[in-house]
Protein backbone atom coordinates (compact mmCIF):
# COMPACT_ATOMS: atom_id res chain seq x y z
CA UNK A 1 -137.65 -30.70 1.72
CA UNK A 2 -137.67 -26.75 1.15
CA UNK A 3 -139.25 -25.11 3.99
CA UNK A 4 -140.46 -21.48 3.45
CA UNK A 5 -143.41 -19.35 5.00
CA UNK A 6 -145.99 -21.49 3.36
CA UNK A 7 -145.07 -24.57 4.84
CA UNK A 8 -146.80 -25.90 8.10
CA UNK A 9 -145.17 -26.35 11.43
CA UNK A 10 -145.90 -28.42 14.22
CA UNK A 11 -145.91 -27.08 17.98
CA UNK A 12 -146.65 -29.13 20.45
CA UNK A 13 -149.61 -31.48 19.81
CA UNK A 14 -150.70 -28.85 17.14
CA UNK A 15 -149.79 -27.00 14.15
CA UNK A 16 -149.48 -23.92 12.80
CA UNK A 17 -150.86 -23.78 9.01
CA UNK A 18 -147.81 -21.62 7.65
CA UNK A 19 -144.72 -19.81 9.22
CA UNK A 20 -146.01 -15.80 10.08
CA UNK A 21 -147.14 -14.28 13.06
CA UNK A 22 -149.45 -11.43 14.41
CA UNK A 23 -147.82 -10.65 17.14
CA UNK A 24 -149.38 -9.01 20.71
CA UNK A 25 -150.36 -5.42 19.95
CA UNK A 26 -152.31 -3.32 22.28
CA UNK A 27 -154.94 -1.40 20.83
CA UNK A 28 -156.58 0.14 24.08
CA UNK A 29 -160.52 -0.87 22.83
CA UNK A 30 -161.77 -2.87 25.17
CA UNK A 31 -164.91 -1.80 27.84
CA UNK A 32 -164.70 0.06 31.42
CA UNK A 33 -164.25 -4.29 32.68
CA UNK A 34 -161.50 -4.57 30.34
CA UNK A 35 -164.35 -6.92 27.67
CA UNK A 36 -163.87 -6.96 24.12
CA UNK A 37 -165.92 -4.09 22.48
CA UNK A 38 -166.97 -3.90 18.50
CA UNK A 39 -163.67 -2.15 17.28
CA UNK A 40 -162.08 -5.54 19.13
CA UNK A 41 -163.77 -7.57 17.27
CA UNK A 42 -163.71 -6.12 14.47
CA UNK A 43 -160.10 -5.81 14.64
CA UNK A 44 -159.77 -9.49 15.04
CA UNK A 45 -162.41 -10.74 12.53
CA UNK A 46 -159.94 -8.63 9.59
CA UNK A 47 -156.96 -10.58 10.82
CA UNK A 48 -158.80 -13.95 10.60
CA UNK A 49 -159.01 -13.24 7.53
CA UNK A 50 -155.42 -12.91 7.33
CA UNK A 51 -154.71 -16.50 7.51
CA UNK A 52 -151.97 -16.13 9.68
CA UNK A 53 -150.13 -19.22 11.16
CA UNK A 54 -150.55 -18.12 14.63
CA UNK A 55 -152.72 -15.03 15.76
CA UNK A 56 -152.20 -13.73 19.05
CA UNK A 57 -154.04 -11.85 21.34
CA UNK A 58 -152.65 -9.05 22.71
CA UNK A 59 -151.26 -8.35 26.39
CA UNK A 60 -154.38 -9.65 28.76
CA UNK A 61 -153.82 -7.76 32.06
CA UNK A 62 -154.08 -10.55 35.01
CA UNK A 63 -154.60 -7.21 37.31
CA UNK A 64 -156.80 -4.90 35.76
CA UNK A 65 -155.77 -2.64 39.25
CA UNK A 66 -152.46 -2.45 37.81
CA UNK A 67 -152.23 -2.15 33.99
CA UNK A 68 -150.43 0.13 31.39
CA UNK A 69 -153.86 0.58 29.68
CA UNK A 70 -156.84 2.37 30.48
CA UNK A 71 -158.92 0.35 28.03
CA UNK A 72 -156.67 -2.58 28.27
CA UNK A 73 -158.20 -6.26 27.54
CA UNK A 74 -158.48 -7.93 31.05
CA UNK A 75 -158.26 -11.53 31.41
CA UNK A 76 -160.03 -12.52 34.71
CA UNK A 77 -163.48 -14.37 35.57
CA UNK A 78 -165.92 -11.35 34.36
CA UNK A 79 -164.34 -11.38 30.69
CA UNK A 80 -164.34 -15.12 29.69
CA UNK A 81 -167.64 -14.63 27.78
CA UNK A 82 -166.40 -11.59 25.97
CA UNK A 83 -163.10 -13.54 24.88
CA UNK A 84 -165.22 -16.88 24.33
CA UNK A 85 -167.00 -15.22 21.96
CA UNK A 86 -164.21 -13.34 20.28
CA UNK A 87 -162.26 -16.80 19.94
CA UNK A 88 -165.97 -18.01 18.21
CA UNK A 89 -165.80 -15.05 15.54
CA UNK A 90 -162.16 -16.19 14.83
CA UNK A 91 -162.96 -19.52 14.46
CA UNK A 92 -166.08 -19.03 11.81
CA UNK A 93 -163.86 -17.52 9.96
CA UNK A 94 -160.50 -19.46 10.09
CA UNK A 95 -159.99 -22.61 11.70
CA UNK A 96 -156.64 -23.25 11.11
CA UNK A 97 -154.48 -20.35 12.79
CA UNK A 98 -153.51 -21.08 16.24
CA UNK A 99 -155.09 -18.42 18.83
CA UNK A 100 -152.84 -17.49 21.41
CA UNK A 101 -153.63 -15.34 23.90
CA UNK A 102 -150.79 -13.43 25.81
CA UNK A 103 -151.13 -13.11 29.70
CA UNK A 104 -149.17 -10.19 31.39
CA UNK A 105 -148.76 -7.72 34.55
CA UNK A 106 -147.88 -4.12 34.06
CA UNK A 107 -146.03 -3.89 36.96
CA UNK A 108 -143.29 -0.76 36.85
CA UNK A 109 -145.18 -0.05 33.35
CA UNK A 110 -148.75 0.36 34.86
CA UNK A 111 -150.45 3.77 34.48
CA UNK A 112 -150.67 5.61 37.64
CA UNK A 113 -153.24 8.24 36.84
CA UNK A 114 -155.95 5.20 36.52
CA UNK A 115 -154.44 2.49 38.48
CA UNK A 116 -151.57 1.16 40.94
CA UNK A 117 -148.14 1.48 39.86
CA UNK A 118 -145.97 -1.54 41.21
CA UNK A 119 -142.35 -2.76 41.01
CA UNK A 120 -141.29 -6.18 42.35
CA UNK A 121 -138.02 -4.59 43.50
CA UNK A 122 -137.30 -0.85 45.15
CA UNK A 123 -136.83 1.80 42.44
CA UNK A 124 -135.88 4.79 44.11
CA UNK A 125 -139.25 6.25 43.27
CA UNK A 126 -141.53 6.51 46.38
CA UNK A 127 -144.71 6.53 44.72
CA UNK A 128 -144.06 3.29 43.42
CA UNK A 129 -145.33 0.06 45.65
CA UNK A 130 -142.57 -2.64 46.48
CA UNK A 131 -144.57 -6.05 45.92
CA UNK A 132 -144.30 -8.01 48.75
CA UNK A 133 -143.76 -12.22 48.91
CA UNK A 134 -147.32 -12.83 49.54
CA UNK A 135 -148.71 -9.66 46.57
CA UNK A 136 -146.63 -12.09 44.39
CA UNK A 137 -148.14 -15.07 45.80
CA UNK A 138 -151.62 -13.46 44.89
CA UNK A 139 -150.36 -12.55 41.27
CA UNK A 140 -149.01 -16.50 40.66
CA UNK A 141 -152.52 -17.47 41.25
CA UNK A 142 -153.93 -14.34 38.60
CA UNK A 143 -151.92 -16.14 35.87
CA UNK A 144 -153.29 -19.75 36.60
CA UNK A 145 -156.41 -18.05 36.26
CA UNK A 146 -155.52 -16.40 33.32
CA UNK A 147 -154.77 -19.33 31.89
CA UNK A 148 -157.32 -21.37 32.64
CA UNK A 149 -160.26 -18.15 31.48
CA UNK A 150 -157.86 -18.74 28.12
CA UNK A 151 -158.43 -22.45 27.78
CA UNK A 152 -161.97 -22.47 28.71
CA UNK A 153 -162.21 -19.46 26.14
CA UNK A 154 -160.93 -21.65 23.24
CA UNK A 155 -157.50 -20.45 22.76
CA UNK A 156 -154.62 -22.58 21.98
CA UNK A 157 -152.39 -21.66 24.34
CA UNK A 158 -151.16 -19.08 25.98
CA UNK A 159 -148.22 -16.38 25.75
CA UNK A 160 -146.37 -15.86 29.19
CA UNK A 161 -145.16 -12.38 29.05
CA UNK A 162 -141.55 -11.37 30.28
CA UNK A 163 -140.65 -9.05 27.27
CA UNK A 164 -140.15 -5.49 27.25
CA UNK A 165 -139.72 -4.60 30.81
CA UNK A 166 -143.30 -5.62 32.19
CA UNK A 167 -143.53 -7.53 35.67
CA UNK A 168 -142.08 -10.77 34.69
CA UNK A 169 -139.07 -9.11 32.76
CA UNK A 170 -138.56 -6.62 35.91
CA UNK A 171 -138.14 -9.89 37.72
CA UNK A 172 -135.35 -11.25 35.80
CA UNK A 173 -133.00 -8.49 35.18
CA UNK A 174 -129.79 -8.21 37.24
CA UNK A 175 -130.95 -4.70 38.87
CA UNK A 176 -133.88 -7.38 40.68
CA UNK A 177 -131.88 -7.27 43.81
CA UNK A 178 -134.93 -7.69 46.93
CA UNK A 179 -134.44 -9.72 50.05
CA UNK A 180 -135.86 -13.20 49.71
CA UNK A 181 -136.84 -15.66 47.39
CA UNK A 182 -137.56 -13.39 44.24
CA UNK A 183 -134.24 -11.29 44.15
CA UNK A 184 -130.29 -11.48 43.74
CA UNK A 185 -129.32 -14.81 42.30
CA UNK A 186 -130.22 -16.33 38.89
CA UNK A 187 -132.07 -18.56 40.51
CA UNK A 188 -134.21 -16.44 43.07
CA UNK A 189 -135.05 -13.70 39.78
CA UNK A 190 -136.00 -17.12 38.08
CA UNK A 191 -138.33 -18.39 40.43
CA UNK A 192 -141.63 -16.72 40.13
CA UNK A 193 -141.39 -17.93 36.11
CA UNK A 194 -141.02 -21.35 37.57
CA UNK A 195 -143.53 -21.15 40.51
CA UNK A 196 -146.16 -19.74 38.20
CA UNK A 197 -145.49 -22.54 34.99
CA UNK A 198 -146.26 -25.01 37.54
CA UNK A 199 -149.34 -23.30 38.65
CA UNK A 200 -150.41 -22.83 34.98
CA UNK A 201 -149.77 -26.28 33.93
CA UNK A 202 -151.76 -27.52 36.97
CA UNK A 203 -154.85 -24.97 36.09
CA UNK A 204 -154.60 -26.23 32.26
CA UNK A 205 -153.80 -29.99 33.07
CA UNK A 206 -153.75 -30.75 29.22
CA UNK A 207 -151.41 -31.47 26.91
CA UNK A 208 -152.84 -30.11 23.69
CA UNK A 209 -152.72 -26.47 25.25
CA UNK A 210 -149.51 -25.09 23.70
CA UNK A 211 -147.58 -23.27 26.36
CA UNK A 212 -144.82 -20.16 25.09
CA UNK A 213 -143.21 -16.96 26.07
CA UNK A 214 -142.10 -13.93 25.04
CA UNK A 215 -138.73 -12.52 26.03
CA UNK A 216 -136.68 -9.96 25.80
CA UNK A 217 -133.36 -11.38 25.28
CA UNK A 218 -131.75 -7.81 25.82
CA UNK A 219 -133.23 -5.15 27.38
CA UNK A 220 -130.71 -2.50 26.89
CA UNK A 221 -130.83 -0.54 30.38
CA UNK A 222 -128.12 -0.60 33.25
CA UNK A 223 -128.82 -3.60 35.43
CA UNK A 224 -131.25 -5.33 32.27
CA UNK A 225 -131.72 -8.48 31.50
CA UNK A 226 -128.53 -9.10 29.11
CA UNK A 227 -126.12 -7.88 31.82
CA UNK A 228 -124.13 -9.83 34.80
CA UNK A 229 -124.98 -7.18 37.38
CA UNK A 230 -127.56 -4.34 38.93
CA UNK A 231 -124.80 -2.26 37.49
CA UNK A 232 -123.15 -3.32 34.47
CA UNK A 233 -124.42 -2.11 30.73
CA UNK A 234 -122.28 -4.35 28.73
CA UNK A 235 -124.50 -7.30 26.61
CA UNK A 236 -123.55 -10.92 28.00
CA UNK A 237 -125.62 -13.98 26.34
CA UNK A 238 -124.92 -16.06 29.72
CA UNK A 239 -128.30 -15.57 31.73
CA UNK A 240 -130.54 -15.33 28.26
CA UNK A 241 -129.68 -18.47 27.23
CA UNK A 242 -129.89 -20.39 30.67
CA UNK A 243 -133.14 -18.90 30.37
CA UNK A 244 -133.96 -20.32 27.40
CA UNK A 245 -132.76 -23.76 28.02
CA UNK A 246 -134.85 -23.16 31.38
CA UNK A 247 -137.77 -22.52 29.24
CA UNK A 248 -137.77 -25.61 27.18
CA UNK A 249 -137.18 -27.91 30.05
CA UNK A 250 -140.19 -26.89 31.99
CA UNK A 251 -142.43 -28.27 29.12
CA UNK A 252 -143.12 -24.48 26.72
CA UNK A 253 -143.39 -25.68 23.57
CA UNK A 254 -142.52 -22.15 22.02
CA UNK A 255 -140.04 -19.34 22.32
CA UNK A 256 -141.09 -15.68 21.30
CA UNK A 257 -137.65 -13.47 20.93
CA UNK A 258 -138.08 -10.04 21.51
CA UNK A 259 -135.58 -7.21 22.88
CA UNK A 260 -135.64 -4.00 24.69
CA UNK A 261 -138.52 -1.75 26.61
CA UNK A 262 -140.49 0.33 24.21
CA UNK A 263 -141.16 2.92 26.55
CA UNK A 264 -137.19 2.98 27.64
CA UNK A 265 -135.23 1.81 24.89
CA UNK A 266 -137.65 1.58 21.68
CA UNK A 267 -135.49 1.56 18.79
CA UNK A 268 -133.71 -1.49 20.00
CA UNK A 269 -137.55 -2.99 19.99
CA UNK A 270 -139.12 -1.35 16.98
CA UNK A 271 -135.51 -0.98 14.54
CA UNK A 272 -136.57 2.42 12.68
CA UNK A 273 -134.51 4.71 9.93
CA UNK A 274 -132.02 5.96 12.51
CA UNK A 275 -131.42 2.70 13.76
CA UNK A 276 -131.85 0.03 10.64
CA UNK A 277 -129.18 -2.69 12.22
CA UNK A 278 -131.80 -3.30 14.90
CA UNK A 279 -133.14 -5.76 12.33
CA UNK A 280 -129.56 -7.83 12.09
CA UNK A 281 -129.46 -8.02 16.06
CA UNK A 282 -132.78 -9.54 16.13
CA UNK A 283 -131.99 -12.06 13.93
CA UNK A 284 -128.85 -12.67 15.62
CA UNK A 285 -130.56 -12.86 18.86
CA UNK A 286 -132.95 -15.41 17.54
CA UNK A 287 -130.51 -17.55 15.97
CA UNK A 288 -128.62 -17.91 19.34
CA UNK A 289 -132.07 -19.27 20.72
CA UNK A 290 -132.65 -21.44 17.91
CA UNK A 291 -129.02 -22.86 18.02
CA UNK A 292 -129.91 -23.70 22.27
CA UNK A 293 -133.23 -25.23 22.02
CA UNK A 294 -135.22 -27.77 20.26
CA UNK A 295 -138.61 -26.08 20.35
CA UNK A 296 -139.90 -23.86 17.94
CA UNK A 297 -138.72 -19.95 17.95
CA UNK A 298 -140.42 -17.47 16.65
CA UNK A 299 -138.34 -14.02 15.10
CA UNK A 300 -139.23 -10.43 15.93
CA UNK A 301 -138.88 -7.53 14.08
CA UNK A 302 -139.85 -8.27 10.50
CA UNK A 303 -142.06 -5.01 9.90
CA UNK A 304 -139.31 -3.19 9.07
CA UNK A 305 -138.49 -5.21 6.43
CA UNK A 306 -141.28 -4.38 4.28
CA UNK A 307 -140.64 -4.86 0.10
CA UNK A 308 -137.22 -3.98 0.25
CA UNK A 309 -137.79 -0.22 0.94
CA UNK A 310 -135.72 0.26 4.26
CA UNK A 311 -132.60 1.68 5.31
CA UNK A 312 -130.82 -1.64 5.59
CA UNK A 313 -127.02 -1.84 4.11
CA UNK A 314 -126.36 -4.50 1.98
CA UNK A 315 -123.27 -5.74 -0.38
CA UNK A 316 -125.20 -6.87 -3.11
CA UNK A 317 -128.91 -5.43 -4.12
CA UNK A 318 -132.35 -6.86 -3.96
CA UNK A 319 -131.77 -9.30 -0.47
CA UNK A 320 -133.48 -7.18 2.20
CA UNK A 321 -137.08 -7.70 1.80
CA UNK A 322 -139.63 -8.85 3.67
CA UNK A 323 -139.99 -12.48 1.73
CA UNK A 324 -136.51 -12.86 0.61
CA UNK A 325 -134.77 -12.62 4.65
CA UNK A 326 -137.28 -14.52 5.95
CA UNK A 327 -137.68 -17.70 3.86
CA UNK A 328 -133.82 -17.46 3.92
CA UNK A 329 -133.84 -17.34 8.05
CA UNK A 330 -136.15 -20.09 7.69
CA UNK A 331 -134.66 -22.48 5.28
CA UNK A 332 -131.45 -21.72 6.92
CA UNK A 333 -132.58 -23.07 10.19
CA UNK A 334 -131.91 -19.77 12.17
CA UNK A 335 -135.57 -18.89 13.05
CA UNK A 336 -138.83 -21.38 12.56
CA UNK A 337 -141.69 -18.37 12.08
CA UNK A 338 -141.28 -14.61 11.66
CA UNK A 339 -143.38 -12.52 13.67
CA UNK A 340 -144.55 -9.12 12.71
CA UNK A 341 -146.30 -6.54 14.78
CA UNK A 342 -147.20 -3.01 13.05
CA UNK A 343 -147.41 -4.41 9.76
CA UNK A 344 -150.10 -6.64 10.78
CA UNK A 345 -151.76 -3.03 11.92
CA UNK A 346 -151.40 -1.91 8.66
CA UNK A 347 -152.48 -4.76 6.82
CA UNK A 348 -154.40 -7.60 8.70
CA UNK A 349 -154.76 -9.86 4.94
CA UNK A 350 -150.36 -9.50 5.16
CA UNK A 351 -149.65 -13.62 4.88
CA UNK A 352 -152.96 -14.04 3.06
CA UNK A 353 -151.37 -11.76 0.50
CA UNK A 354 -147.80 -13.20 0.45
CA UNK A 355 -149.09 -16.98 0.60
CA UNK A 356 -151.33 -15.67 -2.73
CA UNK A 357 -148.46 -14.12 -4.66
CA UNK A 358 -150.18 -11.00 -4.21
CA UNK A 359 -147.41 -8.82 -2.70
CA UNK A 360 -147.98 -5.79 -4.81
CA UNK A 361 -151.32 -5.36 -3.30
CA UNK A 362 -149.83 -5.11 0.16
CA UNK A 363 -150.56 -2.30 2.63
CA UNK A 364 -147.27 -2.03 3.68
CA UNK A 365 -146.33 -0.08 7.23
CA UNK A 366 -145.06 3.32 6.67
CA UNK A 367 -142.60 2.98 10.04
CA UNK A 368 -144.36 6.39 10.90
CA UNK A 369 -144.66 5.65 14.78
CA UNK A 370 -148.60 6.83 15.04
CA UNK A 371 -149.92 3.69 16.46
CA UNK A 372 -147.30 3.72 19.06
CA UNK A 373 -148.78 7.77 19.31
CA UNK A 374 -151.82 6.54 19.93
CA UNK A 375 -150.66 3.94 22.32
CA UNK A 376 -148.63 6.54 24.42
CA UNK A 377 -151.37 8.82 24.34
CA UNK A 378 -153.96 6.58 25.76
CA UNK A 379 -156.23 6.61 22.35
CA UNK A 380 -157.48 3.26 20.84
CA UNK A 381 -154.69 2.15 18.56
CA UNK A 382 -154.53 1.26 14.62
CA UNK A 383 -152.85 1.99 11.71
CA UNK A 384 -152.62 5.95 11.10
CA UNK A 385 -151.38 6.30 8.00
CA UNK A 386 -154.36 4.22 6.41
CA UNK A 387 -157.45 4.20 8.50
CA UNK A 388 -159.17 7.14 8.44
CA UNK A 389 -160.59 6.28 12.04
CA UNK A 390 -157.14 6.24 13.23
CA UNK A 391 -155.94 9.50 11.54
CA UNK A 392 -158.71 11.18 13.33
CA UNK A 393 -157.22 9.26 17.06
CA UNK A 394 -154.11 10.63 16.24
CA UNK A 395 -154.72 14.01 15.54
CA UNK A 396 -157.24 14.04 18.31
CA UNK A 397 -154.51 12.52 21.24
CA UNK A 398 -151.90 15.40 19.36
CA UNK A 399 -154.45 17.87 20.06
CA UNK A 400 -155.32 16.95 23.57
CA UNK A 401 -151.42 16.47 24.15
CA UNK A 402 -150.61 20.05 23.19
């Protein structure tokens, strides 16, 4: 049977109605208790209308003390309501995309002018707080929460964050080199991810709630995950893919791939015009994850793509679009869904279109870098280049910044 983006996929006990993904992006809207507000739900009503395959919520700070947002969506006891409903407005719309919503801790990343910046290992910096056994003990128990606010909420599952060099990903990465039972070996950087699964899946003790993560498969720093040592720079697949193997065994029934640290190494996260081949190492990335697990992985990195109008080299004309490299990846068995992240800003109705032949009505992103302005600059984030509300963010936070 041909597969392409139309066609269905099951995860877990559930399935996904087609093959493409909204992935996590912050948008810095919620209230002063990290609740969803009306330009949240507003946001999320226009990509129910989408029809995407799975739509996921993005980054839910466990620890609204320590977050990179100041109006960051919080995930604790006082917001289930607020997401509850949110999940409800979804659902009246479109019943058939999976919800996920992804659970995460700033740590390093957090904000210090509005909350507590925190690194599980020493840093150098001295303003930054060394988490102790028992601070990480107290976080485990944030996530079970998390995840059980998430199931109680409605979602489908949830997305364990340890991409693009927030707490979990500090964890993992060679340069993780504490005393004790969360630094040095493979195994100690490892164990917090496998402490807290088993806390989640005894906080969520059902089997239709579809368990996945997120990872960064290369950061691209000294000492990152993707290196042997708290020293080295040079890429090795060992640790990523014992990771990954490590994944499916403890019961996830997805894998996100994702690489780098936007706020460190962004163009290996976001490929742009100066650095187009970020696309091929994404795929490449994924495909190694696809060829060392059964469950289903999910691609990164498809904006870029758009109709064909990017900087991508190829031998013969008219294969680097959007729709052509992803039903290939697919059919070829080297990814299962493609995710997409500031297209979806710029056009919520994206799969709707493509699954409707309609691709020449497609807001396509511009690859201008204003929502990840706004997001640097603390202003609510959306597409830029298209909504007027936006425009007026950015040249507001531009303003302000000079």
């Amino acid at each position: 049977m041909s597969v392409s983006l139309s066609t269905p996929l099951k995860i877990g006990n559930k399935a996904a109605p087609n093959r493409i993904v909204a992935q996590p992006m912050e948008c810095n809207n919620a209230d002063a208790d990290g609740n969803p507000t009306d330009l949240t739900f507003e946001r999320y009503r226009r990509l129910a209308e989408g029809e995407w395959g799975i739509l996921t919520f993005e980054a839910l700070t466990v620890a609204y003390e320590s977050r990179a947002r100041k109006n960051q969506l919080g995930i604790a006891e006082k917001n289930r309501e607020g997401l509850g409903k949110l999940v409800e407005s979804i659902r009246a719309i479109d019943d058939e995309t999976l919800i996920i919503f992804q659970i995460n801790h700033s740590g390093n990343i957090s904000n210090g002018t509005f909350s507590r910046v925190v690194s599980p290992y020493p840093t150098g910096d001295p303003g930054v707080y060394v988490l102790t056994d028992d601070d990480l003990e107290e976080i485990k128990e944030q996530f079970a929460t998390a995840a059980r606010i998430a199931y109680e909420a409605g979602a489908d599952g949830i997305d364990f964050k340890m991409c693009h060099g927030y707490l979990l990903g500090q964890l993992l990465r060679p340069a993780n080199t504490r005393e004790g039972r969360y630094g040095g070996s493979f195994e100690n950087r490892t164990r917090f991810f496998v402490e807290t699964t088993q806390a989640i899946q005894k906080a969520v003790n059902d089997p239709d709630f579809l368990l996945g993560t997120r990872v960064s498969f290369y950061e691209g720093i000294i000492g990152g995950f993707g290196t042997t040592g708290p020293d080295e720079v040079a890429e090795d697949d060992t640790e990523p893919l014992t990771l990954m193997r490590m994944i499916e065994e403890m019961g996830y029934h997805f894998i996100n791939v994702s690489a780098g640290i936007p706020v460190m190494t962004p163009q290996i996260t976001r490929p742009t015009n100066h650095c187009p081949e970020g696309v091929f190492r994404h795929m490449a990335w994924t495909k190694k994850v696809k060829e060392t697990v059964k469950i289903p992985v999910i691609g990164s990195a498809y904006s870029y793509l758009r109709n064909g109008a990017n900087d991508l080299k190829e031998a013969v004309t008219g294969r680097k679009d959007f729709v052509t490299l992803a039903e290939r990846n697919i059919e070829r068995g080297y990814v299962d869904m493609v995710g997409v992240g500031r297209q979806s800003l710029a056009d919520p109705f994206f799969p709707r279109k493509i699954l409707n032949g309609k691709t020449d009505e497609i807001r396509y992103c511009k690859i201008c870098g204003g929502c990840a302005s706004l997001l640097r600059g603390q202003g609510k984030v959306g597409c830029a280049f298209y909504d007027s509300f936006y425009k007026e963010e950015l040249k507001r936070i531009r303003k302000k910044k000079s």
